[in-house]
N, C-alpha and C. Protein backbone atom coordinates (compact mmCIF):
# COMPACT_ATOMS: atom_id res chain seq x y z
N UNK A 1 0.86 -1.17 0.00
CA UNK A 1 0.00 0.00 0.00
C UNK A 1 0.90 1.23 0.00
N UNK A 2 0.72 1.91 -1.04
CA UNK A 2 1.80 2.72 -1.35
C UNK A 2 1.42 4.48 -1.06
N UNK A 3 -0.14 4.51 -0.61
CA UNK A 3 -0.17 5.70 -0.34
C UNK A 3 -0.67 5.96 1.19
N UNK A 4 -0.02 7.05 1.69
CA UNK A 4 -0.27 6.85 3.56
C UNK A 4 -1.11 8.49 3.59
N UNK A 5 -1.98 8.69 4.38
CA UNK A 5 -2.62 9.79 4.41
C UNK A 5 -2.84 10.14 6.18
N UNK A 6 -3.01 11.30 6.53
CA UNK A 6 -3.49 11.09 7.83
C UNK A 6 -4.85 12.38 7.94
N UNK A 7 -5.73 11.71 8.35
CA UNK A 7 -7.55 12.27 7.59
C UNK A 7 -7.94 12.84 9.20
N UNK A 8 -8.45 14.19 9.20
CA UNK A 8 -9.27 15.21 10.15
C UNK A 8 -10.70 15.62 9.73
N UNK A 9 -11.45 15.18 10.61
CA UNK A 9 -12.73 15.97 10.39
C UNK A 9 -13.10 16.16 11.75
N UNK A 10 -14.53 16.96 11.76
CA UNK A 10 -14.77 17.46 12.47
C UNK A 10 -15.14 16.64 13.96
N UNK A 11 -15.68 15.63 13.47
CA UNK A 11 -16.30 14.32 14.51
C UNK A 11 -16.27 13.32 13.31
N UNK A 12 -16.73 12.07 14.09
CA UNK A 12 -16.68 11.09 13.98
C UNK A 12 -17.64 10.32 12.84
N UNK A 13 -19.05 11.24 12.60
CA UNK A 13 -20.18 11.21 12.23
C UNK A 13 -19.21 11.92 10.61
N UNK A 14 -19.16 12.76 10.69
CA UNK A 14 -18.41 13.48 9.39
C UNK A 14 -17.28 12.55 8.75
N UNK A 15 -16.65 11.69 9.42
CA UNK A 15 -15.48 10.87 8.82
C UNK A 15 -16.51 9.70 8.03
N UNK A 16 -17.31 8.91 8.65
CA UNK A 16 -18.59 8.31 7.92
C UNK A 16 -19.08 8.48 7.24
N UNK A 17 -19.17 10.02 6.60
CA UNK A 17 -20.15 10.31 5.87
C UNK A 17 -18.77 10.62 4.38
N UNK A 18 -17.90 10.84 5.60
CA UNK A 18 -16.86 11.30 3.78
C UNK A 18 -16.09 9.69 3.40
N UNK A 19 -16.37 8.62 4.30
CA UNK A 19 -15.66 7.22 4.01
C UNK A 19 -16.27 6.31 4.46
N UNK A 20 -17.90 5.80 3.77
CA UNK A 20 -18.91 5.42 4.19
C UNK A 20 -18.10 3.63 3.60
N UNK A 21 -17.41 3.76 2.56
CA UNK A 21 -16.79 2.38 1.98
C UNK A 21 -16.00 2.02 3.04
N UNK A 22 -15.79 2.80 4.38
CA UNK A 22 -14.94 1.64 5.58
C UNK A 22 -15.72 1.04 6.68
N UNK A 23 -17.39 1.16 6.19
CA UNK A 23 -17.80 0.40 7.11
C UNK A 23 -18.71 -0.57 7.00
N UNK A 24 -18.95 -1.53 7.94
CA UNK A 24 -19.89 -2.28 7.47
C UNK A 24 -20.90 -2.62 8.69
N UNK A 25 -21.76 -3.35 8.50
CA UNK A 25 -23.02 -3.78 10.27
C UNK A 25 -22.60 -5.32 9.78
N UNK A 26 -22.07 -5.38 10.74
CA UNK A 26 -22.10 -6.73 12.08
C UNK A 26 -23.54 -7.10 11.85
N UNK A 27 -23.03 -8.82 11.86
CA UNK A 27 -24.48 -9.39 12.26
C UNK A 27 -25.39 -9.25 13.33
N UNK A 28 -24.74 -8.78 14.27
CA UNK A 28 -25.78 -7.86 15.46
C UNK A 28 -26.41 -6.81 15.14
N UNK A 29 -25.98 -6.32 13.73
CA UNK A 29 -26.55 -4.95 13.30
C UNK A 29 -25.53 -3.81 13.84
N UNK A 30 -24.67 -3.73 14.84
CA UNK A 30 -24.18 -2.62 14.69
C UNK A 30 -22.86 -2.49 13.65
N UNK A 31 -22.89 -0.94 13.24
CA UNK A 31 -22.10 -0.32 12.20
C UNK A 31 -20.23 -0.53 12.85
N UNK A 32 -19.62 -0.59 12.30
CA UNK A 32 -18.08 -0.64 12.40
C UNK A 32 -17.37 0.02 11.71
N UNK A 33 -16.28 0.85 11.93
CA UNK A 33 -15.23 0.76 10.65
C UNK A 33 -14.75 -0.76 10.54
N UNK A 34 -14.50 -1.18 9.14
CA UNK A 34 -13.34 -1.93 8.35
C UNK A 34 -12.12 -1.09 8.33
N UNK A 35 -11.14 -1.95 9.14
CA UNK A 35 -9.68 -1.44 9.82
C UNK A 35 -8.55 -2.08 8.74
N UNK A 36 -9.26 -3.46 8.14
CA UNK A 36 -8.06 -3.57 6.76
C UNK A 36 -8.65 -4.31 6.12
N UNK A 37 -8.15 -4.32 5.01
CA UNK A 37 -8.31 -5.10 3.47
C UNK A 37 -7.55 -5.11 2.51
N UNK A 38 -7.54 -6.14 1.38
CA UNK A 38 -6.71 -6.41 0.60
C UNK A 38 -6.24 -4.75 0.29
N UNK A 39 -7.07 -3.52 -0.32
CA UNK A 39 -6.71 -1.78 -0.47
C UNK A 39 -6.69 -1.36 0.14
N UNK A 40 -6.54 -1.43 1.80
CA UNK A 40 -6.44 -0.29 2.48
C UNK A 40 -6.36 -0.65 4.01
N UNK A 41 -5.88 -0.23 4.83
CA UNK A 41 -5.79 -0.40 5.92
C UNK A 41 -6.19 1.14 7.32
N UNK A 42 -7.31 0.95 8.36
CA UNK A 42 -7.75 2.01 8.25
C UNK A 42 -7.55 2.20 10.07
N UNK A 43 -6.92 3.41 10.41
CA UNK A 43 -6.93 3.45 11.84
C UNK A 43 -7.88 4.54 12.56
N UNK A 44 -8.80 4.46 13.21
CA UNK A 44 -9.94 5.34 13.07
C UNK A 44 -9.47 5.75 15.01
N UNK A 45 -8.36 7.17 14.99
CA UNK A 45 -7.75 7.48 16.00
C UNK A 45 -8.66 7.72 17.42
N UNK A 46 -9.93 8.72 16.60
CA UNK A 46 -10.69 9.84 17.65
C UNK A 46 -10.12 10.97 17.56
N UNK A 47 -10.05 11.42 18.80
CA UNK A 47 -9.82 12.57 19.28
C UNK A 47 -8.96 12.61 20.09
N UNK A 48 -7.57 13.45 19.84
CA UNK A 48 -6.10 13.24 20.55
C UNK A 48 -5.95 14.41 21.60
N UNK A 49 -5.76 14.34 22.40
CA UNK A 49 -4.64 15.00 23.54
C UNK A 49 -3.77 16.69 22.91
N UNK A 50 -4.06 17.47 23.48
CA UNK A 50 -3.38 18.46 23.06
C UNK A 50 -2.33 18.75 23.92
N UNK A 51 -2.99 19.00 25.27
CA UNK A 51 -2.12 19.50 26.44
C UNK A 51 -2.44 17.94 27.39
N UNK A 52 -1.32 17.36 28.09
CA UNK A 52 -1.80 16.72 28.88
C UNK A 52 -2.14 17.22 29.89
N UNK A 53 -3.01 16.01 31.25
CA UNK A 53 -3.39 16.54 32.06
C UNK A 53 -2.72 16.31 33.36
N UNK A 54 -2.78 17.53 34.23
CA UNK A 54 -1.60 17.36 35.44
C UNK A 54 -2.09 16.50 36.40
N UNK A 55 -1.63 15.71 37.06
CA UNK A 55 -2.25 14.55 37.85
C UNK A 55 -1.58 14.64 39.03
N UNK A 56 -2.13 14.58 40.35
CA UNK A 56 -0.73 14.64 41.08
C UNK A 56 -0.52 13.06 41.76
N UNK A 57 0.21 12.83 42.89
CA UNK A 57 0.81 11.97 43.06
C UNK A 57 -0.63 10.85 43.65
N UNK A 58 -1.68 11.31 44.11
CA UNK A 58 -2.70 10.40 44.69
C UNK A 58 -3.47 10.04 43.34
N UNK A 59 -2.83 10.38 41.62
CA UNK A 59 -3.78 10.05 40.63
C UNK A 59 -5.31 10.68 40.35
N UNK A 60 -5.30 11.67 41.44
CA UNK A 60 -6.41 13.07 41.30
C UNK A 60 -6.10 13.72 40.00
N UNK A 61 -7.00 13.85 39.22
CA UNK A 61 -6.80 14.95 38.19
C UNK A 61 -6.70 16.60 38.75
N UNK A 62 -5.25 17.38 38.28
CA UNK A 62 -5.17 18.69 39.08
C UNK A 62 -5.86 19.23 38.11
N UNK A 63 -5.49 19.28 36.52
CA UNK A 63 -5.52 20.27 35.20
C UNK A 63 -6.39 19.46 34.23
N UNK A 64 -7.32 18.86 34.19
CA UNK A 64 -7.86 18.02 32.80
C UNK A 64 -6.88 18.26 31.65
N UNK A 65 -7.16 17.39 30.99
CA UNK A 65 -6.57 17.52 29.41
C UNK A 65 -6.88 18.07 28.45
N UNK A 66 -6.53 18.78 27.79
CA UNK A 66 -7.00 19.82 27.19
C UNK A 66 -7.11 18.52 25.88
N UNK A 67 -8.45 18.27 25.30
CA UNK A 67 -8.56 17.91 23.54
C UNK A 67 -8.28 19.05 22.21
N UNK A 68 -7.77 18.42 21.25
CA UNK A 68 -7.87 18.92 20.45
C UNK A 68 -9.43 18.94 19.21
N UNK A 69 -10.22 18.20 20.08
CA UNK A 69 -11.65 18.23 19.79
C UNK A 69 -11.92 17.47 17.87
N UNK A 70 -11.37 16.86 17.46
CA UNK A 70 -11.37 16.65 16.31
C UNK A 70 -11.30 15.24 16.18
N UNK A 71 -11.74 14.45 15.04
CA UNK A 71 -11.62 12.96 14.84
C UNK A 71 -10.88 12.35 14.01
N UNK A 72 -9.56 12.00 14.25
CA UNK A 72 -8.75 11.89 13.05
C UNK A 72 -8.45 10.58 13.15
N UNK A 73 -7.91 9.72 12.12
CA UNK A 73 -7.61 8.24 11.57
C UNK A 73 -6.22 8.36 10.64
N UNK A 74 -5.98 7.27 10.34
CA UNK A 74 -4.51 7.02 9.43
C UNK A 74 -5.24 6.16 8.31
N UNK A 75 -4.76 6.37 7.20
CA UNK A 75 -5.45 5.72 6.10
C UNK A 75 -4.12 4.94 5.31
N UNK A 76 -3.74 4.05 5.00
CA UNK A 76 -2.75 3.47 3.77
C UNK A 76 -3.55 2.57 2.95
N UNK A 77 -3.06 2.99 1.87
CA UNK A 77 -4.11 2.46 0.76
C UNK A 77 -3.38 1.96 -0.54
N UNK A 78 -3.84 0.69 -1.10
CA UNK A 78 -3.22 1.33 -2.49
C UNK A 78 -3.97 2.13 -3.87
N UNK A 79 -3.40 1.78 -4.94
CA UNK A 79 -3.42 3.16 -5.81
C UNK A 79 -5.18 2.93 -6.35
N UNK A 80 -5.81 1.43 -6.28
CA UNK A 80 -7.08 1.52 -6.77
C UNK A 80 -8.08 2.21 -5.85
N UNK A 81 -7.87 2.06 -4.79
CA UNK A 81 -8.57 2.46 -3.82
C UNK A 81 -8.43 4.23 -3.77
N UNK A 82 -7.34 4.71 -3.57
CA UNK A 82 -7.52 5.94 -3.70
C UNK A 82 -7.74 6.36 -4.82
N UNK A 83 -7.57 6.33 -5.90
CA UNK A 83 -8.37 6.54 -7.43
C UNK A 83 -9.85 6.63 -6.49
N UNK A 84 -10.48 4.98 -6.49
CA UNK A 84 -12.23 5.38 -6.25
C UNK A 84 -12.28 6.28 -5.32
N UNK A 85 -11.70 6.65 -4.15
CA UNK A 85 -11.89 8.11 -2.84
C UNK A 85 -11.34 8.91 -3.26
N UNK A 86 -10.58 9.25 -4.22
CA UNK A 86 -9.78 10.49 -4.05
C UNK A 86 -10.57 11.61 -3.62
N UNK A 87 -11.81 12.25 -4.50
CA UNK A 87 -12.46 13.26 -3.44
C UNK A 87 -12.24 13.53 -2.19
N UNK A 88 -13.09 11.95 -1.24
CA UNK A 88 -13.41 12.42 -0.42
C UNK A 88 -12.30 12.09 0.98
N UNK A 89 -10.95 11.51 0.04
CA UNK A 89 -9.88 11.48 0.71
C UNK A 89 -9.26 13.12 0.94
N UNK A 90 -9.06 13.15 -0.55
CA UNK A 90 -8.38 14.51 -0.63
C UNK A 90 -9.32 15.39 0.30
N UNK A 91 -10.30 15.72 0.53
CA UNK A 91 -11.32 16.76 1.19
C UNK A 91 -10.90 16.73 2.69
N UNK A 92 -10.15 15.49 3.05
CA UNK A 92 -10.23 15.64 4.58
C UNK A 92 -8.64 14.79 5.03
N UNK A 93 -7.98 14.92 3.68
CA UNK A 93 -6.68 14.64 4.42
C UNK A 93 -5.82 15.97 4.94
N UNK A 94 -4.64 15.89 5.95
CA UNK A 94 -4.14 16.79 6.09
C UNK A 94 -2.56 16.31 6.14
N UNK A 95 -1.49 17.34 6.16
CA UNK A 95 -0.37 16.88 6.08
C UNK A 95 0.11 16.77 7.39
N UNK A 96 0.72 15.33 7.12
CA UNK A 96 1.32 15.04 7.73
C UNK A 96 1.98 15.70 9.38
N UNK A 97 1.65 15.51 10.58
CA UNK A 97 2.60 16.29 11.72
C UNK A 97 3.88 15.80 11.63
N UNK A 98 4.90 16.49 11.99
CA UNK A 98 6.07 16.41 12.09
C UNK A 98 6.38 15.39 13.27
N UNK A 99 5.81 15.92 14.22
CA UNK A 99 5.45 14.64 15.54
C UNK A 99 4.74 14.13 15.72
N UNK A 100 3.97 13.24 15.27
CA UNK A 100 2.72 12.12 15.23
C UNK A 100 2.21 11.94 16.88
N UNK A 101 1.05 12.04 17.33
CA UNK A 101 1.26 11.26 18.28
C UNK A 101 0.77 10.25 17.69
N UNK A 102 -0.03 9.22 16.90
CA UNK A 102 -0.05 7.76 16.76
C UNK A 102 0.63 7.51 15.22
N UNK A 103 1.71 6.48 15.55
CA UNK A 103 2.28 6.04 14.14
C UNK A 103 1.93 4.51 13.76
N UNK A 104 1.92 3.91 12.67
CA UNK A 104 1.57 3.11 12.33
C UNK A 104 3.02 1.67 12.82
N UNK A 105 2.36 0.46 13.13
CA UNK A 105 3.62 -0.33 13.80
C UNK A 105 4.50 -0.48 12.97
């Protein structure tokens, strides 16, 4: 899989609606992302940590954690797959951080 992307939207509901081809319902009926396949492999992050939070030594929260309020995932794909998304890849990928907090193993 030769192309790596790392995708922001607003929530979680918005990443669904722009990459409705990564999910599927479980025979229980509930909805899932699809995390890999022969095109693509999909890490569906959430919402990351901006500031951590100060804790003190009894494990009391002093400072909550500040979110960066956003729902982001890691996408690697190969080239058929992004051909059929490119839209709605391109619409909600962003470049790359210099410091990741989640990298792929």
């Amino acid at each position: 899989m030769n192309n790596s992307f790392c995708l922001r939207t607003t929530n979680e509901s918005a990443m669904i609606t722009a990459l409705p081809c990564l999910r599927a319902e479980q025979q229980d009926g509930i909805e899932v992302w699809i995390t890999g396949g022969h095109e693509s492999a999909f890490n569906p992050i959430g919402d990351l940590v901006d500031v951590p939070a100060v804790i003190n030594i009894e494990g009391e929260v002093i400072t909550p954690a500040v979110m960066v309020g956003k729902f982001h995932a890691n996408l690697k794909c190969d080239d058929s797959f992004y051909k059929a998304n490119k839209d709605a890849i391109d619409s909600i990928a962003i470049e790359a951080p210099t410091t990741p907090k989640v990298v792929w193993a």
